[in-house]
Protein backbone atom coordinates (compact mmCIF):
# COMPACT_ATOMS: atom_id res chain seq x y z
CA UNK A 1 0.00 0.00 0.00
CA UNK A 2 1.35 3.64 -1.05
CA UNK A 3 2.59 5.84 2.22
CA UNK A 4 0.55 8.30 1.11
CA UNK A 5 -2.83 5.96 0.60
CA UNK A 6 -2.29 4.90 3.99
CA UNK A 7 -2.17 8.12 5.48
CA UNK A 8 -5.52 8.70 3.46
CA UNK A 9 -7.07 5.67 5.60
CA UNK A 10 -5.50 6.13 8.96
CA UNK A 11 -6.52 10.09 8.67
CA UNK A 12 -10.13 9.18 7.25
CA UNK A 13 -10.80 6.66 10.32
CA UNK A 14 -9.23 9.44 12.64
CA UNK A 15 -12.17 11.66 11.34
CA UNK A 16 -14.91 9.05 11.96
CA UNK A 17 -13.78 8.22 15.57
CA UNK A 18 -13.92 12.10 15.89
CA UNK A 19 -17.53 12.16 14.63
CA UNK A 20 -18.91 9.71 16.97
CA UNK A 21 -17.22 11.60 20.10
CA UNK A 22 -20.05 13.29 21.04
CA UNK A 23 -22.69 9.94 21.52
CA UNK A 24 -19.77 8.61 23.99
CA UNK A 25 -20.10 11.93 26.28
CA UNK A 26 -23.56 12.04 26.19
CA UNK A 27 -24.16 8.34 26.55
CA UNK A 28 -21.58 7.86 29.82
CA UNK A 29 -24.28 10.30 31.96
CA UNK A 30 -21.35 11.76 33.19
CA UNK A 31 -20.71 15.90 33.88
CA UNK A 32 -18.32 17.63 31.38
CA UNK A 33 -16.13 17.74 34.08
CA UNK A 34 -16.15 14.81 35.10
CA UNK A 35 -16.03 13.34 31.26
CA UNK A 36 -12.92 15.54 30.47
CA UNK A 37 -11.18 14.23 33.75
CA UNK A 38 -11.65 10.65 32.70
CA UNK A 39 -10.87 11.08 29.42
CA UNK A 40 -7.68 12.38 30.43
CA UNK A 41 -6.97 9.41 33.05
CA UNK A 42 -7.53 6.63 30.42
CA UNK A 43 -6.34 8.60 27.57
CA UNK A 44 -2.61 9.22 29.64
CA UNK A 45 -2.82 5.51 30.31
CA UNK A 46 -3.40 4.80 26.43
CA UNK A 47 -0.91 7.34 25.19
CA UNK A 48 1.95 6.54 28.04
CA UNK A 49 1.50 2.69 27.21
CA UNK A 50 1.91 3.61 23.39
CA UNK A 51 4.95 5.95 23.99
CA UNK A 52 6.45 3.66 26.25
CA UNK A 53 6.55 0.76 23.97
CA UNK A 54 7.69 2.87 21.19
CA UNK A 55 10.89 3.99 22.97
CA UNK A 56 9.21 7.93 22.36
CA UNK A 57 10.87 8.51 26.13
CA UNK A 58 14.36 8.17 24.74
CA UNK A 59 15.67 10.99 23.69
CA UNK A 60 12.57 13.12 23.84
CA UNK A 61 13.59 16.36 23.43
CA UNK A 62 11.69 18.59 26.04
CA UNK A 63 13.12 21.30 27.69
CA UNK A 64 12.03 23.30 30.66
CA UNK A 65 10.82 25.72 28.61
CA UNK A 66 9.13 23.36 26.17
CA UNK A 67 7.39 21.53 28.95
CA UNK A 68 5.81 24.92 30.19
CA UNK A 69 4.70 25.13 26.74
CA UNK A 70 3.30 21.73 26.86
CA UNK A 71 1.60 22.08 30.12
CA UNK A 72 0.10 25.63 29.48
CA UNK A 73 -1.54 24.20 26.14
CA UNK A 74 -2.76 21.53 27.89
CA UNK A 75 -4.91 23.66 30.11
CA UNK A 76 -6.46 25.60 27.06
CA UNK A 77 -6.79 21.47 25.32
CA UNK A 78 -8.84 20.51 28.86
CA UNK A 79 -11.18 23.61 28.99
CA UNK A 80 -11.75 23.63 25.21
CA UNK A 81 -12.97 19.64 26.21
CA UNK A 82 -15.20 21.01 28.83
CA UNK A 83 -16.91 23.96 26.90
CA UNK A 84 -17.47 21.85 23.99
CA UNK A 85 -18.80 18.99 25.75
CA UNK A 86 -21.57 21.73 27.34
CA UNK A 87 -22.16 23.03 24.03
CA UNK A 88 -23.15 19.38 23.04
CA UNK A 89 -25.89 19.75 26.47
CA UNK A 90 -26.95 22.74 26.11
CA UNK A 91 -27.79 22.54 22.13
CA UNK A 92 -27.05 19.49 19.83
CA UNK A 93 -23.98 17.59 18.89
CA UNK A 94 -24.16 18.52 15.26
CA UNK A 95 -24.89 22.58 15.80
CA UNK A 96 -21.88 22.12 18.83
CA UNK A 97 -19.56 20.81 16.12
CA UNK A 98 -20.02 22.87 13.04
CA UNK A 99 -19.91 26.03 15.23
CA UNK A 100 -16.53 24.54 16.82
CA UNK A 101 -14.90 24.67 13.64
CA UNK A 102 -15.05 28.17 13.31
CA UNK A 103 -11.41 27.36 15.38
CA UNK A 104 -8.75 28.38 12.14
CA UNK A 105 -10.42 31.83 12.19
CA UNK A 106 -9.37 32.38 15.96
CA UNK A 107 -6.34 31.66 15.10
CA UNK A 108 -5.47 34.12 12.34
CA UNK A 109 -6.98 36.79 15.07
CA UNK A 110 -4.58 35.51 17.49
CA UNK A 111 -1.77 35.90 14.91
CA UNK A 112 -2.66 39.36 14.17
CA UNK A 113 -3.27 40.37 18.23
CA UNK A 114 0.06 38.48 19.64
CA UNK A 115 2.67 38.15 16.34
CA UNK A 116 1.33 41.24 14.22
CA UNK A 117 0.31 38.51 11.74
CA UNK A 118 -1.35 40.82 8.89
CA UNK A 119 -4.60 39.84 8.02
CA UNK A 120 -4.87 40.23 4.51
CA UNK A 121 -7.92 41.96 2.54
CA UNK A 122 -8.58 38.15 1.29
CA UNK A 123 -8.46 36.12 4.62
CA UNK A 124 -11.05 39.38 5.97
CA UNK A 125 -13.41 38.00 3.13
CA UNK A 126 -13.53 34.59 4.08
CA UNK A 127 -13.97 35.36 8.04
CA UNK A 128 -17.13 37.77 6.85
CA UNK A 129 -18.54 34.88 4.77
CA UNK A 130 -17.97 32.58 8.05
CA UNK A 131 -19.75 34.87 9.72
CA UNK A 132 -22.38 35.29 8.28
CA UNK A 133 -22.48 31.16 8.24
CA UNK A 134 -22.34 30.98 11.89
CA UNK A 135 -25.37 33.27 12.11
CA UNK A 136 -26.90 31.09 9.73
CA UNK A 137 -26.15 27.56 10.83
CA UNK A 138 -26.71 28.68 14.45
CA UNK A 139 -30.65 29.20 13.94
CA UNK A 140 -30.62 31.02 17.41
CA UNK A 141 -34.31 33.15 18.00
CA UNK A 142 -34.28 35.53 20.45
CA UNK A 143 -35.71 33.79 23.79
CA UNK A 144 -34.12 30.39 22.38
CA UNK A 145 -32.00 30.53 25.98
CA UNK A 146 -30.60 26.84 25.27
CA UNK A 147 -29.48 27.17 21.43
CA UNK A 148 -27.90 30.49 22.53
CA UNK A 149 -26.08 29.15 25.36
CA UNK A 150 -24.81 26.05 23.06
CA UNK A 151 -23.51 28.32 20.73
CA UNK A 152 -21.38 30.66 23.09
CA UNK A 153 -19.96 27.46 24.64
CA UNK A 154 -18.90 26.06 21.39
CA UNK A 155 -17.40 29.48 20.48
CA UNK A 156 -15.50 29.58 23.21
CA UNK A 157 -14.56 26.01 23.05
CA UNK A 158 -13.18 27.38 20.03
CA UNK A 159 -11.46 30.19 21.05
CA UNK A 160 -9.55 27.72 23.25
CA UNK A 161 -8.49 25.32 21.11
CA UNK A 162 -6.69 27.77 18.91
CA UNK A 163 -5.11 28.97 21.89
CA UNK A 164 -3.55 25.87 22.16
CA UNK A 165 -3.01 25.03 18.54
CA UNK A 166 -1.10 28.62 19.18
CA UNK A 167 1.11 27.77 21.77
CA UNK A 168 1.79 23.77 20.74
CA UNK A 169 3.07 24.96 17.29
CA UNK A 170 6.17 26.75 19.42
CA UNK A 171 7.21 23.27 20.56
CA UNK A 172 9.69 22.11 18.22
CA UNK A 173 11.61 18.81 18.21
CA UNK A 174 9.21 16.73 20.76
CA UNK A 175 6.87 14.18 19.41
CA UNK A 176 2.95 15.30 19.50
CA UNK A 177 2.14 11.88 21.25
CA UNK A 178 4.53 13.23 24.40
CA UNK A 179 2.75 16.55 23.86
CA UNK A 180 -0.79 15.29 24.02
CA UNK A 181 0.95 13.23 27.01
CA UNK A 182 1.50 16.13 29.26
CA UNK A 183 -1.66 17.97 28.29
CA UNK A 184 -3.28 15.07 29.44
CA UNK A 185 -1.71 14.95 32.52
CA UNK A 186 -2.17 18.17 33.22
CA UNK A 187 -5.69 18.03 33.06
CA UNK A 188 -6.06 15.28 35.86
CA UNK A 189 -5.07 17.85 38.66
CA UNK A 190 -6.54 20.43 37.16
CA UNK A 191 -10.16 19.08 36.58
CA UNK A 192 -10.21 17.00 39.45
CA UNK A 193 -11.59 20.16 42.64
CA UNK A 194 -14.49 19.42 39.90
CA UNK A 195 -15.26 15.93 39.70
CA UNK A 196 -17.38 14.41 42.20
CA UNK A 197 -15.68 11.35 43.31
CA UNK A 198 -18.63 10.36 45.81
CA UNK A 199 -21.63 10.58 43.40
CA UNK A 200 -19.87 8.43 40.09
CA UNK A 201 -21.66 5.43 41.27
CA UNK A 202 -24.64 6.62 39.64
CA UNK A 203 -22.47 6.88 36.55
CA UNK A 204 -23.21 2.75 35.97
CA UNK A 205 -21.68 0.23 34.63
CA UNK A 206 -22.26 1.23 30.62
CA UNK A 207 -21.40 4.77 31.45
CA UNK A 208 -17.94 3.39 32.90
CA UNK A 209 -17.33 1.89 29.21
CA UNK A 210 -18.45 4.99 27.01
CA UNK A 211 -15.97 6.81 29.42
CA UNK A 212 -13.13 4.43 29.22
CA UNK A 213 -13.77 4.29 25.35
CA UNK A 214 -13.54 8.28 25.42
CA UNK A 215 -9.75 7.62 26.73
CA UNK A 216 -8.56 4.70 25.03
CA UNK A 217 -10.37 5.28 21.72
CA UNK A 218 -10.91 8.89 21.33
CA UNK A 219 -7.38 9.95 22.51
CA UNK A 220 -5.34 6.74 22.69
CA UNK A 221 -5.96 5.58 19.18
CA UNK A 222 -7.61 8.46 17.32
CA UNK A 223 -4.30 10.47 17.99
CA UNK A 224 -1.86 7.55 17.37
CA UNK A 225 -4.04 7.67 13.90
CA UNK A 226 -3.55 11.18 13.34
CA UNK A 227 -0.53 11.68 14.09
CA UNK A 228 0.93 8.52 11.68
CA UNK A 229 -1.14 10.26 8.65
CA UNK A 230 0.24 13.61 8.81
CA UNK A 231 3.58 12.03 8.71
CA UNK A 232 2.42 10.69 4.94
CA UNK A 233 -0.29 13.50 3.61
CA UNK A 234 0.31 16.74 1.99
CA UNK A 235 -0.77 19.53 3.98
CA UNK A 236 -4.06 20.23 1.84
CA UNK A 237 -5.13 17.26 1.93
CA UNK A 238 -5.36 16.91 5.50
CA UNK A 239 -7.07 19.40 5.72
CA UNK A 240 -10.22 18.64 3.23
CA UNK A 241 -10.60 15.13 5.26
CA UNK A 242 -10.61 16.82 8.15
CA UNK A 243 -14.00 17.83 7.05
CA UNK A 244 -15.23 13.92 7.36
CA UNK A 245 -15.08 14.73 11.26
CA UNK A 246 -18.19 17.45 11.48
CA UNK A 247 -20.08 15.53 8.64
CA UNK A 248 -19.92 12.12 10.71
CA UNK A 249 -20.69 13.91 13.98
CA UNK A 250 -23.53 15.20 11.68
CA UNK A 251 -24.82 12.01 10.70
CA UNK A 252 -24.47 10.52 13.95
CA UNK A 253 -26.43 12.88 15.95
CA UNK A 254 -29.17 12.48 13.41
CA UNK A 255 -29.25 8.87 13.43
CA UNK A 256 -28.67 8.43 17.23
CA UNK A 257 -30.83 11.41 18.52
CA UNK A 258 -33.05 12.36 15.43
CA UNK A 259 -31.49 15.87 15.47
CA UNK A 260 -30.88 17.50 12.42
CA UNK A 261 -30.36 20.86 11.69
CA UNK A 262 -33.18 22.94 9.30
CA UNK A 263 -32.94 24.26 5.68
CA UNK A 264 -31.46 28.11 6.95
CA UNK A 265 -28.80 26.26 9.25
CA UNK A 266 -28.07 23.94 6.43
CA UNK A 267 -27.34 27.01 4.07
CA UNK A 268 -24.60 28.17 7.22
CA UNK A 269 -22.53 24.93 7.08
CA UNK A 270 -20.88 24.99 3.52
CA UNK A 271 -20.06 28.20 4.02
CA UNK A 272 -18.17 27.86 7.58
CA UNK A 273 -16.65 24.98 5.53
CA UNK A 274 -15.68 26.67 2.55
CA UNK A 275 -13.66 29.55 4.35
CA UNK A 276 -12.44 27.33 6.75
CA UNK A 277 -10.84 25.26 4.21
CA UNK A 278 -9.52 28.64 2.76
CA UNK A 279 -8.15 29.91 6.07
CA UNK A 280 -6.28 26.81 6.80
CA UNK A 281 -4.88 26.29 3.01
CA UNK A 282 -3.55 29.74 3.12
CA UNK A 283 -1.91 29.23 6.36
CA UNK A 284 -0.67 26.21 5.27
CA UNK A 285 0.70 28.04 1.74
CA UNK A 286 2.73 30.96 4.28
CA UNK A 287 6.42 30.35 4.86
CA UNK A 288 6.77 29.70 8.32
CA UNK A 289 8.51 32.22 10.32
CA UNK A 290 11.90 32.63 11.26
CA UNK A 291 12.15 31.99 14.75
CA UNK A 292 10.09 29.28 14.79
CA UNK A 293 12.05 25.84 13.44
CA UNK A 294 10.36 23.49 11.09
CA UNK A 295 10.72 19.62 12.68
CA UNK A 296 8.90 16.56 11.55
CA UNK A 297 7.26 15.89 14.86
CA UNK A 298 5.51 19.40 15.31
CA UNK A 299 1.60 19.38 15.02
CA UNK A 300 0.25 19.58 11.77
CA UNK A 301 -1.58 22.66 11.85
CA UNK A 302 -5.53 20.73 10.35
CA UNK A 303 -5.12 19.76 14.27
CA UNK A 304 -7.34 22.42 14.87
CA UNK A 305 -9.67 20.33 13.75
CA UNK A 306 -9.63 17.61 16.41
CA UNK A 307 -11.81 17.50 19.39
């Protein structure tokens, strides 16, 4: 099988485990807290297991300054997980995930507030004609409390992930499993004045296996996928499968939950697609800058699309 081919596969199954995320959270009963704080427990079990019997702790590369790095993206990573996870309460899975990936247009802002990125008259386009998708896939009417509420969690789910899609792509040199590693990690301590320890009996025995499933599945092997295809895939087209994640979280929802979104939200999705795509081939296209060195194991950056 071609290396690239390959990549195709392991990036397209990636996608699909990404889609089905959100039936796991809502089907364990659990709070997003709690969710986030066991998905970090089995996923650091699933990705330290991995890493170990790799050798990835030989030789790998952090620095004092890299683990700071590591650790303060990992709190940005954790809350994003929380947010979006009450976006998918508050509203639906499918509105919480095509909102969410509104993420590559928080990060050109960031660019331009922290790096004096220039926005260019071209990249201004495509964040109006997001925009003005968001408004339209987000169907919100005034006194819809709920939808309202879903959306401004998934936006700031958002916001946070390109925070840490920010600060991860300074971390040159390390291996993105050992990064995801300490983000997880970081999250246990973090999340855990939140979790209710006492009252996770009621959780029940299937809830126990959607949650163990969120760790060992959705961040165990979804990233071990991931991160083997953008080893083997050409920048752009990472990015256009990254699309199969939202239209399988789609599709699940609907089948799963019989929610689907209506005609004037459906008109909002190709066009948050569309400039998405855009954004993140243009970013892609930009030489990288000079103080920041180019090394096979940094995150690709169609991570942003990733839950």
């Amino acid at each position: 099988m071609r290396n690239e081919t390959r990549g195709t596969l392991e990036l397209t199954l990636a996608m699909v485990l990404s889609g089905t995320l959100g039936v796991f959270v809502v089907e364990s009963g659990a709070s997003p807290f709690e969710v986030v704080f066991f998905r970090c427990l089995f996923g650091a079990l699933a990705l330290g297991a991995y890493s170990l019997v790799r050798g990835f702790f030989t030789g790998h590369g952090f620095t004092a300054g890299k683990l700071g790095l590591a650790a303060l993206g990992g709190v940005f990573i954790v809350f994003n997980w929380v947010f979006l996870f009450e976006a998918y309460e508050a509203s639906s899975i499918s509105l919480a995930t095509v909102v969410y990936h509104t993420q590559p247009f928080f990060l050109v802002l960031l660019g331009a507030l922290l790096t004096r990125e220039r926005i260019s008259a071209g990249k201004l386009g495509w964040l109006a004609l997001a925009f003005v998708g968001l408004v339209l896939v987000s169907g919100v009417r005034p006194g819809d409390t709920a939808s309202l509420k879903g959306l401004g969690f998934a936006l700031v789910a958002a916001v946070l992930y390109a925070l840490a899609t920010f600060v991860t792509k300074r971390i040159t040199g390390v291996r993105p499993h050992l990064i995801a590693l300490v983000q997880v990690l970081v999250g246990m301590p973090l999340l855990l004045p939140f979790v209710d320890l006492g009252g996770l009996g009621g959780v029940g025995g299937g809830g126990w296996g959607w949650l163990v499933g969120l760790g060992f599945i959705h961040t165990g092997l979804m990233y071990v996928l991931m991160y083997a295809a953008y080893a083997k895939l050409p920048t752009a087209k990472i990015a256009v499968l990254a699309f199969t994640y939202p239209a399988v979280a789609m599709g699940v929802d609907w089948a799963v939950y019989g929610h689907h979104i209506g005609l004037v939200q459906a008109l909002g999705v190709p066009l948050i697609v569309l400039a998405s795509l855009r954004v993140t081939l243009a970013r892609a296209a930009a030489p990288a800058p000079r103080t920041v060195a180019r090394a096979p194991e940094a995150a690709s950056p169609a991570a942003t699309r990733a839950a």
